[in-house]
Protein backbone atom coordinates (compact mmCIF):
# COMPACT_ATOMS: atom_id res chain seq x y z
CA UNK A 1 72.20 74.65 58.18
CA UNK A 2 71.64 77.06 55.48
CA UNK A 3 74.67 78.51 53.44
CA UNK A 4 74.12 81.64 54.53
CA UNK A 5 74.16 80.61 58.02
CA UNK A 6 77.67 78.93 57.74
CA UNK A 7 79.00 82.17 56.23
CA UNK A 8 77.81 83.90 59.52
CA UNK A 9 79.51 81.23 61.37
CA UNK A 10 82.84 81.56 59.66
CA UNK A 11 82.58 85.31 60.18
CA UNK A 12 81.60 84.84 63.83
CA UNK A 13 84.15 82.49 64.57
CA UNK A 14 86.71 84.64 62.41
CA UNK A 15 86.02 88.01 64.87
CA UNK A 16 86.65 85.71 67.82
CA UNK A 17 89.49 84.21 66.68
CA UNK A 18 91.08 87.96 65.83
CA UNK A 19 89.93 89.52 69.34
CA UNK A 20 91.76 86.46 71.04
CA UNK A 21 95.47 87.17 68.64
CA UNK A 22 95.11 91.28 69.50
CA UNK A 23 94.19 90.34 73.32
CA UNK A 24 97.53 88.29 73.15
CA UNK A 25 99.38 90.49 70.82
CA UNK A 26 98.28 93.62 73.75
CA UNK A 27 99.41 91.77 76.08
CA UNK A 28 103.18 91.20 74.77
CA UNK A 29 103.02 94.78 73.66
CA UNK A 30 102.30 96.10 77.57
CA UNK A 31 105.52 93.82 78.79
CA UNK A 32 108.63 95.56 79.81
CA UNK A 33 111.32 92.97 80.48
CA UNK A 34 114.70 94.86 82.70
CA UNK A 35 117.88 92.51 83.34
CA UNK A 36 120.51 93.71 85.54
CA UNK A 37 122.82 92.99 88.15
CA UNK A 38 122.64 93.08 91.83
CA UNK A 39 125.72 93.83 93.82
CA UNK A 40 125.25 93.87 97.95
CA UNK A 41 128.44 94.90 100.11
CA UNK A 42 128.32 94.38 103.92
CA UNK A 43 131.06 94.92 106.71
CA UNK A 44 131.82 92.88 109.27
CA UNK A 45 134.75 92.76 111.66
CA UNK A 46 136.24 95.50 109.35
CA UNK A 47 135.89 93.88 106.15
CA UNK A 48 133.53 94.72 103.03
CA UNK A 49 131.85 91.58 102.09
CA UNK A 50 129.85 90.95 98.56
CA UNK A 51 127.03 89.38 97.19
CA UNK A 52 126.14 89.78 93.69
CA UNK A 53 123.75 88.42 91.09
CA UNK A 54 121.78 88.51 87.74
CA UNK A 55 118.15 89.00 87.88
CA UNK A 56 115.78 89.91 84.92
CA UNK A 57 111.89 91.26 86.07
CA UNK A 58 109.15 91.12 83.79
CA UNK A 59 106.63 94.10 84.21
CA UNK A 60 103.23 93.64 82.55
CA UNK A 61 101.17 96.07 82.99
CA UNK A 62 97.12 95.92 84.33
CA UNK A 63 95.17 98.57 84.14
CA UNK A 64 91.87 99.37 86.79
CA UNK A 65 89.54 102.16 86.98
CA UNK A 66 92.13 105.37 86.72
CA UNK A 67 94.52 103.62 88.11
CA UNK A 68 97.80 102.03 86.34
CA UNK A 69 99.49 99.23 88.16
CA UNK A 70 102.19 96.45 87.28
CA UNK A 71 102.36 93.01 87.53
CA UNK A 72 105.84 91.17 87.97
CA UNK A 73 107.42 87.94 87.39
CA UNK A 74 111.29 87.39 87.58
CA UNK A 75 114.12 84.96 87.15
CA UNK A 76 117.41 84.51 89.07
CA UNK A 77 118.36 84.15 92.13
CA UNK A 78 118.43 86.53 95.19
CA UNK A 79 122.13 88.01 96.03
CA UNK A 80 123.65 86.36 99.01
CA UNK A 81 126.38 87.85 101.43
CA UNK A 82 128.39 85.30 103.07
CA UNK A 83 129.54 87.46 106.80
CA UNK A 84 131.55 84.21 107.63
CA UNK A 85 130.80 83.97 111.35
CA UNK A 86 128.00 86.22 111.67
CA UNK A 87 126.12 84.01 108.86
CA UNK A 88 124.52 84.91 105.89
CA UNK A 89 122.62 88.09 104.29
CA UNK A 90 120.32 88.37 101.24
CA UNK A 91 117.01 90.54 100.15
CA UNK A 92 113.64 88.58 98.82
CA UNK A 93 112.08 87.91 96.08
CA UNK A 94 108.40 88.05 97.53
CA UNK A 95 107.18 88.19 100.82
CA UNK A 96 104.23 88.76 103.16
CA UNK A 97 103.39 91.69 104.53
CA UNK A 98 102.83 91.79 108.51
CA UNK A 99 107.05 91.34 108.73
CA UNK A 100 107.82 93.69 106.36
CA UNK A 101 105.51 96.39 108.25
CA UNK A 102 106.72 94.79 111.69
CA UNK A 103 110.40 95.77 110.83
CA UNK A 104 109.36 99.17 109.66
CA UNK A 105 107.79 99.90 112.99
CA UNK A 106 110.94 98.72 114.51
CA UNK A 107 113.55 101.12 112.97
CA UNK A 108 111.10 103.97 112.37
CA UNK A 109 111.06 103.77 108.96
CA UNK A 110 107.74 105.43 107.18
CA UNK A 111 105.02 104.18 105.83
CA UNK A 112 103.28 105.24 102.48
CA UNK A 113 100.41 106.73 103.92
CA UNK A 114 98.02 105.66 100.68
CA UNK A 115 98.74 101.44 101.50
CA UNK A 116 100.02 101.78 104.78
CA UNK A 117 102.88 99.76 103.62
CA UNK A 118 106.62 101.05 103.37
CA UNK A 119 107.83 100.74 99.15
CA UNK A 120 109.68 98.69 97.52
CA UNK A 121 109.10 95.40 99.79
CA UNK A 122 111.08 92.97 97.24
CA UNK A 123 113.47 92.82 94.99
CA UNK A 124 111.49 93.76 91.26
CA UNK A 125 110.22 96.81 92.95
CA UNK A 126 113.69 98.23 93.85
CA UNK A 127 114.82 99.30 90.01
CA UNK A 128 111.47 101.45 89.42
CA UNK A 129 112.26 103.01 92.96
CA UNK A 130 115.63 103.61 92.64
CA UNK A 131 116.04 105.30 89.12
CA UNK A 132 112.06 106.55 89.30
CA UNK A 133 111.36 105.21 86.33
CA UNK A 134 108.32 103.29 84.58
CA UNK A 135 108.92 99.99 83.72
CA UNK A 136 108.98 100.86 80.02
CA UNK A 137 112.00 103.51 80.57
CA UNK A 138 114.20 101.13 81.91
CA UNK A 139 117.04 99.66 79.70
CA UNK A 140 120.18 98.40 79.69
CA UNK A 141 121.56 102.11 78.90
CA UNK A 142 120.52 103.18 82.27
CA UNK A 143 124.31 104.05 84.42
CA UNK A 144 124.49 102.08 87.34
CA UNK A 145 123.06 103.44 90.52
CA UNK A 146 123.18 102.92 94.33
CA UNK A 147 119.89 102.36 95.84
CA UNK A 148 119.08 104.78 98.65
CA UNK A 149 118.55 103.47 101.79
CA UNK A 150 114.45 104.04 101.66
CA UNK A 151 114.09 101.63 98.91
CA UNK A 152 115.69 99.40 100.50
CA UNK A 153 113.83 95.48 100.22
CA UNK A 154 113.41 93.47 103.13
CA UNK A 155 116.23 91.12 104.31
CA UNK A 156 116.67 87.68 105.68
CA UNK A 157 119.36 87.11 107.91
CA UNK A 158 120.31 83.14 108.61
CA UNK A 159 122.84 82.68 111.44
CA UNK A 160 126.19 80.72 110.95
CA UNK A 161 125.11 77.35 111.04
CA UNK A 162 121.45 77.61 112.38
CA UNK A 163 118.79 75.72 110.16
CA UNK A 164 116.41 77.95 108.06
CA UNK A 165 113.96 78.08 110.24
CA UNK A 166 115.97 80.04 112.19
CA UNK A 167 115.86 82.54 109.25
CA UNK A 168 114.82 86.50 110.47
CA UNK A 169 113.86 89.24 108.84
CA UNK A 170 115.86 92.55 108.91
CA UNK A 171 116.20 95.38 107.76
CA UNK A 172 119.77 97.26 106.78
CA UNK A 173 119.25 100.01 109.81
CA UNK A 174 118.88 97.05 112.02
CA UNK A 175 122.50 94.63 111.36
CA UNK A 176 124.69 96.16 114.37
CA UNK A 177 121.78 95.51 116.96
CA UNK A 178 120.85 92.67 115.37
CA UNK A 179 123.88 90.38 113.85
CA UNK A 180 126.64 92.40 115.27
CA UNK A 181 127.67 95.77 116.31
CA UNK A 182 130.55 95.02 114.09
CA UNK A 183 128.31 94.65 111.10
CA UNK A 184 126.96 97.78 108.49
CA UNK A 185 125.40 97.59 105.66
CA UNK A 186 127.71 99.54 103.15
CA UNK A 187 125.54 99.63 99.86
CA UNK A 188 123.33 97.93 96.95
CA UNK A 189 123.99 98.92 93.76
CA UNK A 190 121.67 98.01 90.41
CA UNK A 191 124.05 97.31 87.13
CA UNK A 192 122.13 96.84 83.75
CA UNK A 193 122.73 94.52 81.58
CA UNK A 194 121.49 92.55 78.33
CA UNK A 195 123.85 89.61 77.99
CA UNK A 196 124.86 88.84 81.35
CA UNK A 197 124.05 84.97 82.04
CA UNK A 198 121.24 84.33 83.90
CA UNK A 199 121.36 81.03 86.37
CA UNK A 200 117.97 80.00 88.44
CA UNK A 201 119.60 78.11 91.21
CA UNK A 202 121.98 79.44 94.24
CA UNK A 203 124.93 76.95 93.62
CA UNK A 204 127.18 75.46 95.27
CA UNK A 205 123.85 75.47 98.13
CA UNK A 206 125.00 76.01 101.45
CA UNK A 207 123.28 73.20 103.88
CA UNK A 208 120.70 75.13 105.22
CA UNK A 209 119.31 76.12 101.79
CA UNK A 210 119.80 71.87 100.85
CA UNK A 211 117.42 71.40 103.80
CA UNK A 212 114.95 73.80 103.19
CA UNK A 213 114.81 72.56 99.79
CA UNK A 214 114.20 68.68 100.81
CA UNK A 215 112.22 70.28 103.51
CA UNK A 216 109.83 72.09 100.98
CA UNK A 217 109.29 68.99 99.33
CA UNK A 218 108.61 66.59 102.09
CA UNK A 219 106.10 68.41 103.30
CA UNK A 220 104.90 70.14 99.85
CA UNK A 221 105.04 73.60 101.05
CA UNK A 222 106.17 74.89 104.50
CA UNK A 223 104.38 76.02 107.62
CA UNK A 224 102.34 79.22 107.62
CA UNK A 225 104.39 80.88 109.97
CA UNK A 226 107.47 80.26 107.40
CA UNK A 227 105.75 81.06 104.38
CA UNK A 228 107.90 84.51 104.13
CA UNK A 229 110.63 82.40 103.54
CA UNK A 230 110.63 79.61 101.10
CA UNK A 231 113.08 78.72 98.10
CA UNK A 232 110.85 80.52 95.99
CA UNK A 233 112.07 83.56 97.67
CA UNK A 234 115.43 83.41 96.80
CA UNK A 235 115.83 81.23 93.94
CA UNK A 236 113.85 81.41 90.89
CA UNK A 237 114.31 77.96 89.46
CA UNK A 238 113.39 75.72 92.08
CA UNK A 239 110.25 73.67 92.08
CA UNK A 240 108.39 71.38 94.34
């Protein structure tokens, strides 16, 4: 090969290499990262019961034609509430949609009439909804706020000392008829917060969550039907 031609080859491999680093560098540039803390109270039998966490979501943003839209990841684990003998409370972290939509039907709830889905669905929606915000406006100098009821994620309820696949969904409307007519969901409130420490796994695990985990592995997954709930919905940290 010619001199010349190397040169063209140094300055066509030099352009790639630069469109790759400002791809990259765009990328870190359009990614919003929001930590804050997750506080769930619930009555039963007449007394306020809590559940609170630290959870930090990750927007990056993707763009389509006209359209704006956000992709999330997140780390922490999902906010539990202990009810003692009416069993155990928390939102998800993901889900799948045909519940969700199920349990909107159920308590009447709308439905966006663009997606036909109700919004937020899971947990790293619910700050955007609740202080109607972009991702890039949030920050931890943001006052904490209680999330109205209509954004709202969807809830798994586990009774006291059923296994996990006994696990159903609910929504807040739904805990008298559903756990208890001594049960009401009082509030969830969004804290933020930049140095708060941030833990991936729900310890000490209560036995159900210790067999879904083993279960999860044994059979590398779960069944379809059980797919809405997995350890990956509530705890960012574990892996198969």
């Amino acid at each position: 090969m010619s001199l010349s031609g190397l040169r063209w080859w140094h300055v066509l491999f030099g352009i790639v290499v630069g469109l790759t680093v400002l791809s990259a560098l765009a990328g870190y540039l359009n990614h919003h990262t929001f930590r804050f803390r997750m506080t769930l109270e619930i009555e039963a039998d007449g007394k306020v019961h809590t559940g609170s966490s630290i959870i930090e979501v990750v927007y990056n943003e993707g763009r389509g034609p006209g359209t704006r839209r956000w992709v999330t990841f997140h780390e922490g684990v999902t906010p539990m509430v202990d009810l003692g003998p009416h069993g155990t409370v928390m939102p998800l972290f993901n889900y799948q949609s045909a519940p969700y939509q199920e349990r909107l039907a159920a308590v009447g709830r709308p439905l966006n009439p663009t997606t036909g889905q109700g919004a937020p669905k899971i947990i790293d929606d619910v700050p955007i909804a609740a202080y109607n915000l972009p991702p890039e406006k949030l920050g931890s100098r943001l006052e904490p706020i209680e999330v109205p009821l209509k954004y709202l994620p969807l809830f798994v309820w586990i009774p006291r000392g059923a296994h996990w696949r006994s696990a159903d969904f609910i929504l807040p409307e739904e805990m008298p008829e559903m756990i208890g007519s001594s049960v009401r969901f009082v509030r969830m409130t969004i804290e933020p917060t930049r140095w708060a420490r941030l833990t991936t796994h729900i310890e000490p695990a209560p036995d159900w969550l210790l067999v879904m985990r083993e279960d999860a592995k044994r059979i590398h997954g779960v069944p379809s039907d059980q797919f809405n709930f997995h350890p990956l919905k509530i705890e960012s940290g574990y892996r198969k």
